[in-house]
Structure formats: C-alpha cells, structure tokens
C-alpha atoms as a PDB file:
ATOM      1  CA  UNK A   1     127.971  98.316  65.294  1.00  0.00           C
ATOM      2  CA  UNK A   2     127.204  99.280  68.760  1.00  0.00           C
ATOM      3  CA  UNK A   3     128.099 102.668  70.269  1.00  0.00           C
ATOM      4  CA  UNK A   4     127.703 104.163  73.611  1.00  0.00           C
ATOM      5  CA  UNK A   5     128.362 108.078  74.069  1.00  0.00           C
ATOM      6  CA  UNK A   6     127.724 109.716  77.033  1.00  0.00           C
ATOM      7  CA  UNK A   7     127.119 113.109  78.105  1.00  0.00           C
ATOM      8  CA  UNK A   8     126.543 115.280  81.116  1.00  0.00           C
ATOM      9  CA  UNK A   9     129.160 115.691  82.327  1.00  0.00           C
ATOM     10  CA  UNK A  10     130.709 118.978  83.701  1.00  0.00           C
ATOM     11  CA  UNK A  11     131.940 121.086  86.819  1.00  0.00           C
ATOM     12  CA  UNK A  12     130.523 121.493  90.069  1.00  0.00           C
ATOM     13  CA  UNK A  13     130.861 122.625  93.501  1.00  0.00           C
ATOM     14  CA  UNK A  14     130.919 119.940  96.307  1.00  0.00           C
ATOM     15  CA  UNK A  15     127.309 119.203  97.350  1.00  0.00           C
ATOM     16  CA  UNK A  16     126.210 120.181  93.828  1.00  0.00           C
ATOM     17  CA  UNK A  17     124.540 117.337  91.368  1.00  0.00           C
ATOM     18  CA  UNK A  18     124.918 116.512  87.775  1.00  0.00           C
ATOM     19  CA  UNK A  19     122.983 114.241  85.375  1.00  0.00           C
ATOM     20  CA  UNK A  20     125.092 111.821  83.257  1.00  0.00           C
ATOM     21  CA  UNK A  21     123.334 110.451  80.249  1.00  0.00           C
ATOM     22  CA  UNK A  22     124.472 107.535  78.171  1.00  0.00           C
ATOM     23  CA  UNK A  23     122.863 107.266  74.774  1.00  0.00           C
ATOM     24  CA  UNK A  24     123.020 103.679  72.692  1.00  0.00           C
ATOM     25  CA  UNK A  25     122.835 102.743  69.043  1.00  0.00           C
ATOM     26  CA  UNK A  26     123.317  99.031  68.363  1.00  0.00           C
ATOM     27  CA  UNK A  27     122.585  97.720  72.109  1.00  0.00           C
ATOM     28  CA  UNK A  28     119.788  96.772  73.722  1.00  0.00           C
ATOM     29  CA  UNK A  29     119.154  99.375  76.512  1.00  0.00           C
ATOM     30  CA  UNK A  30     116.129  97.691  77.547  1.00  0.00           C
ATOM     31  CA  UNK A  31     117.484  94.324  77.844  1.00  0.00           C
ATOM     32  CA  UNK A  32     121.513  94.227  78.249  1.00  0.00           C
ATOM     33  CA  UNK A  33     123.297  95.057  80.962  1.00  0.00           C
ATOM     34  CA  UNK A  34     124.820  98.480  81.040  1.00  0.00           C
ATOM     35  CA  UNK A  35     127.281 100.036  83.994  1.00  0.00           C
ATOM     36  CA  UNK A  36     128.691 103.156  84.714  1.00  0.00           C
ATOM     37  CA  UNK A  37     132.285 103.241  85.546  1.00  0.00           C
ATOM     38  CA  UNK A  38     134.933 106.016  86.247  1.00  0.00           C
ATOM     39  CA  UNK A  39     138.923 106.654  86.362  1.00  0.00           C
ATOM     40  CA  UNK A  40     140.709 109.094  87.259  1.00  0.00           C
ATOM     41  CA  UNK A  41     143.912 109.950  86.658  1.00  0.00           C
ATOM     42  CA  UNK A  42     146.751 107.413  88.140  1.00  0.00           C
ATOM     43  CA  UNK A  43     143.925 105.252  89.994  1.00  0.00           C
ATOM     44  CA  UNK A  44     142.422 102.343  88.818  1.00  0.00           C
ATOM     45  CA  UNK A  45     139.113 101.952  87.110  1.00  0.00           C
ATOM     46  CA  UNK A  46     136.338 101.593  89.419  1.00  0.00           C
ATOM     47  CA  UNK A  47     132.280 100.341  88.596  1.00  0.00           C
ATOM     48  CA  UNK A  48     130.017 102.859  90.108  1.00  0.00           C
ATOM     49  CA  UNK A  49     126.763 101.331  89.126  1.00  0.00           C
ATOM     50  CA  UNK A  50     125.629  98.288  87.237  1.00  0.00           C
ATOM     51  CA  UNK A  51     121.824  97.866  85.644  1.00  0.00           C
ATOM     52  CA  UNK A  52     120.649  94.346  84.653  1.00  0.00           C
ATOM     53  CA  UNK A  53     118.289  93.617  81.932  1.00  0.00           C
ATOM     54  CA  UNK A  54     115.853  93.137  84.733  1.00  0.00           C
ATOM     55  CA  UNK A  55     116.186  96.033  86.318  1.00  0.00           C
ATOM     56  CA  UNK A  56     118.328  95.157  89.030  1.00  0.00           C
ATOM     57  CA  UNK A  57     120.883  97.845  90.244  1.00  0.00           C
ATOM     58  CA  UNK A  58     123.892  97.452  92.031  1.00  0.00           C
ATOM     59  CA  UNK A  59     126.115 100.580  93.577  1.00  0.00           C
ATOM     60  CA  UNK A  60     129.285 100.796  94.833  1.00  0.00           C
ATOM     61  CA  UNK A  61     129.399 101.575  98.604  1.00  0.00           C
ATOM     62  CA  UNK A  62     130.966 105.307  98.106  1.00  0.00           C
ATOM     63  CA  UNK A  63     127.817 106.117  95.804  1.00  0.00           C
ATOM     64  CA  UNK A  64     125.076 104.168  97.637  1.00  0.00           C
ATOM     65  CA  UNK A  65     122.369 106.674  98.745  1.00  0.00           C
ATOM     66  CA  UNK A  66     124.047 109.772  96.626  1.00  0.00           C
ATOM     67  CA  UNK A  67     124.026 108.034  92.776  1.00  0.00           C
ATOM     68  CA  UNK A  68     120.837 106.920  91.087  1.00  0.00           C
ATOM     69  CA  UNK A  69     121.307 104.649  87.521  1.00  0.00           C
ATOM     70  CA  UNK A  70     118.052 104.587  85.558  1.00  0.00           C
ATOM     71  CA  UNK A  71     117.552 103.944  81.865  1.00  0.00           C
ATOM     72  CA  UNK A  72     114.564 104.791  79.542  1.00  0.00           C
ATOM     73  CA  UNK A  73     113.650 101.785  77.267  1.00  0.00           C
ATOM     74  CA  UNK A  74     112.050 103.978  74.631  1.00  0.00           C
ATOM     75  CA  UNK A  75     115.218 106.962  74.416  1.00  0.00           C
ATOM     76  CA  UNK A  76     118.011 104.248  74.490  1.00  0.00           C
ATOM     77  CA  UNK A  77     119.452 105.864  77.119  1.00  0.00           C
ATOM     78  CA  UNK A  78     120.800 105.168  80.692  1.00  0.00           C
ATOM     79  CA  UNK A  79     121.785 107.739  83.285  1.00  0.00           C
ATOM     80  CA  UNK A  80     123.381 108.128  86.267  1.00  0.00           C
ATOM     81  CA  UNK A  81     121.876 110.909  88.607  1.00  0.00           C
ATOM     82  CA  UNK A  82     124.647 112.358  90.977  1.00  0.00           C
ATOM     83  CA  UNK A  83     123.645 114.015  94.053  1.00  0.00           C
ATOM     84  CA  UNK A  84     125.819 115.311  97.077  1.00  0.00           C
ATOM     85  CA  UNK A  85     129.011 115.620  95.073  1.00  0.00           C
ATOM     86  CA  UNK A  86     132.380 115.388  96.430  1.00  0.00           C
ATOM     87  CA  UNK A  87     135.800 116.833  95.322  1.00  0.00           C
ATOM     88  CA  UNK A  88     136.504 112.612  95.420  1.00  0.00           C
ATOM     89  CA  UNK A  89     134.016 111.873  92.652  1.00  0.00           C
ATOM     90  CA  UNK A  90     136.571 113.899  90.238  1.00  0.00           C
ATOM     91  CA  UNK A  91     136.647 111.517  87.548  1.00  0.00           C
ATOM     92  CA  UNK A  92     136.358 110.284  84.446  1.00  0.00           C
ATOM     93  CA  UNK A  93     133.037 108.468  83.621  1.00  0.00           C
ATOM     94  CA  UNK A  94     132.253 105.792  81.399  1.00  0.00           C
ATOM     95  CA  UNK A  95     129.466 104.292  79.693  1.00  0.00           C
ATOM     96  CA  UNK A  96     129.642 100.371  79.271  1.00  0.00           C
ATOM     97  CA  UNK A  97     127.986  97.577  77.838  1.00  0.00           C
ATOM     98  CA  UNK A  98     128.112  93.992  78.422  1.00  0.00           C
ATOM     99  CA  UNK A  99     126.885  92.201  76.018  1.00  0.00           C
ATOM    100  CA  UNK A 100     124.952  89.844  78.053  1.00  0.00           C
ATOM    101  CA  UNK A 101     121.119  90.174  80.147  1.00  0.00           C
ATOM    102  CA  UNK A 102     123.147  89.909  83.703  1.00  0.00           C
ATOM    103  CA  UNK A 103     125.716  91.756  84.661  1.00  0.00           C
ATOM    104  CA  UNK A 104     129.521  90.300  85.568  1.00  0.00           C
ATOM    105  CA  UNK A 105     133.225  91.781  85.613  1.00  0.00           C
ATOM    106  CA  UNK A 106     133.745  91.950  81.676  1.00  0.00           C
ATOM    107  CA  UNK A 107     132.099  94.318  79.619  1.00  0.00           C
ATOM    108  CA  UNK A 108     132.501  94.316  75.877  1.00  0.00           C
ATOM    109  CA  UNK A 109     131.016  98.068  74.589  1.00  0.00           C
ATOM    110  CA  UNK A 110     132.400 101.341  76.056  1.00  0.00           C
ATOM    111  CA  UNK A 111     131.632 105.028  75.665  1.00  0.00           C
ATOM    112  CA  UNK A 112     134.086 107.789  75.299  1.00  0.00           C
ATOM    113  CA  UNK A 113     133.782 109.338  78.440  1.00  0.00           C
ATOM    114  CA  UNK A 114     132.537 112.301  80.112  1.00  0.00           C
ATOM    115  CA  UNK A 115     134.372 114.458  82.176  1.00  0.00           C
ATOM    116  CA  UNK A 116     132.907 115.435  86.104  1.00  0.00           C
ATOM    117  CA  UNK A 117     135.038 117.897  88.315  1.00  0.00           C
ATOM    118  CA  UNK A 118     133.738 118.805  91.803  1.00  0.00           C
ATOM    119  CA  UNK A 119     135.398 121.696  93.495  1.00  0.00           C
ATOM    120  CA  UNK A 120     135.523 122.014  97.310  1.00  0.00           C
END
C-alpha cells in the first residue's frame, strides 16, 4: 500500500522560505516519478514541480528560480525547498506519485497535504 505524507509546511512572511518534505512508504522514491502540486481555495490545482526517475526536474514558470525539488534515495523522501515567498504561493501543497519512471498529467498516489501561508 503506498502512502505519501508530507510535512513542512507552515506560515511565513513574504520573502521568507520553508522546506516541504514528502516522506514515502510503498513507492519507489528513487525511481518513480513524484510531483509537488498545490490548491488553494476556489482555484484550480496547479503542478509546481515534477521529478523523474532520472532525475529530471521540471518547474512551473511562477516557481522557476525561487522552488528547488530534490529527493534523497536512501530517506524516501522528496522535498520542495521554497525561497522568496509570496502572499500568492498561499496554498495547499501536495505530495504525488505517478506510478510510472517518467512523468505525465495523471498521477495515481497522493499525500494529505500540507498547509503554506505567506503574509505580506
């Protein structure tokens, strides 16, 4: 049974930076694809940042150059490293798993969510 549960997630002032952490039991960090996504509340969910089983990461254009997505093989984990916050990255974010080595617009396994609010 796979789950994904993030963490990490909190308030901040605009400018500030947060670390969101997505830990996995049942998936393959190391070799699955795995994407960060976020929604907030009335808007429509949005992919932040993707992270093939190669490697290969992909950003949205309103993170590029602010949001980092790593993962660590050996924790199970993924993260997404938020710099230069803005009052618009108030959002719910969400851990997901495709299912699959390369990455595409359906993903099977999601997290819970964690909450980020940035205050201007």
């Amino acid at each position: 049974q796979v789950q994904l549960v993030e963490s990490g997630g909190g308030s901040v002032q605009t400018g500030g930076s947060l670390r969101l952490s997505c830990t996995a039991s049942g998936y393959s960090v190391s070799s699955g694809c795995m994407a960060w996504f976020r929604q907030a509340p009335g808007k429509e969910r949005e992919r932040v940042a993707s992270i093939d089983g190669l490697g290969y990461t992909t950003y949205a254009d309103f993170v590029k150059g602010r949001f980092t997505i790593s993962r660590d093989n050996a924790a199970k984990t993924m993260y997404l490293q938020m710099n230069s916050l803005k009052p618009e990255d108030t959002s719910r974010y969400y851990c997901a798993g495709r299912g699959r080595s390369w990455c595409g617009p359906d993903y099977t396994y999601w997290g819970q969510g964690t909450q980020v609010t940035v205050s201007s």
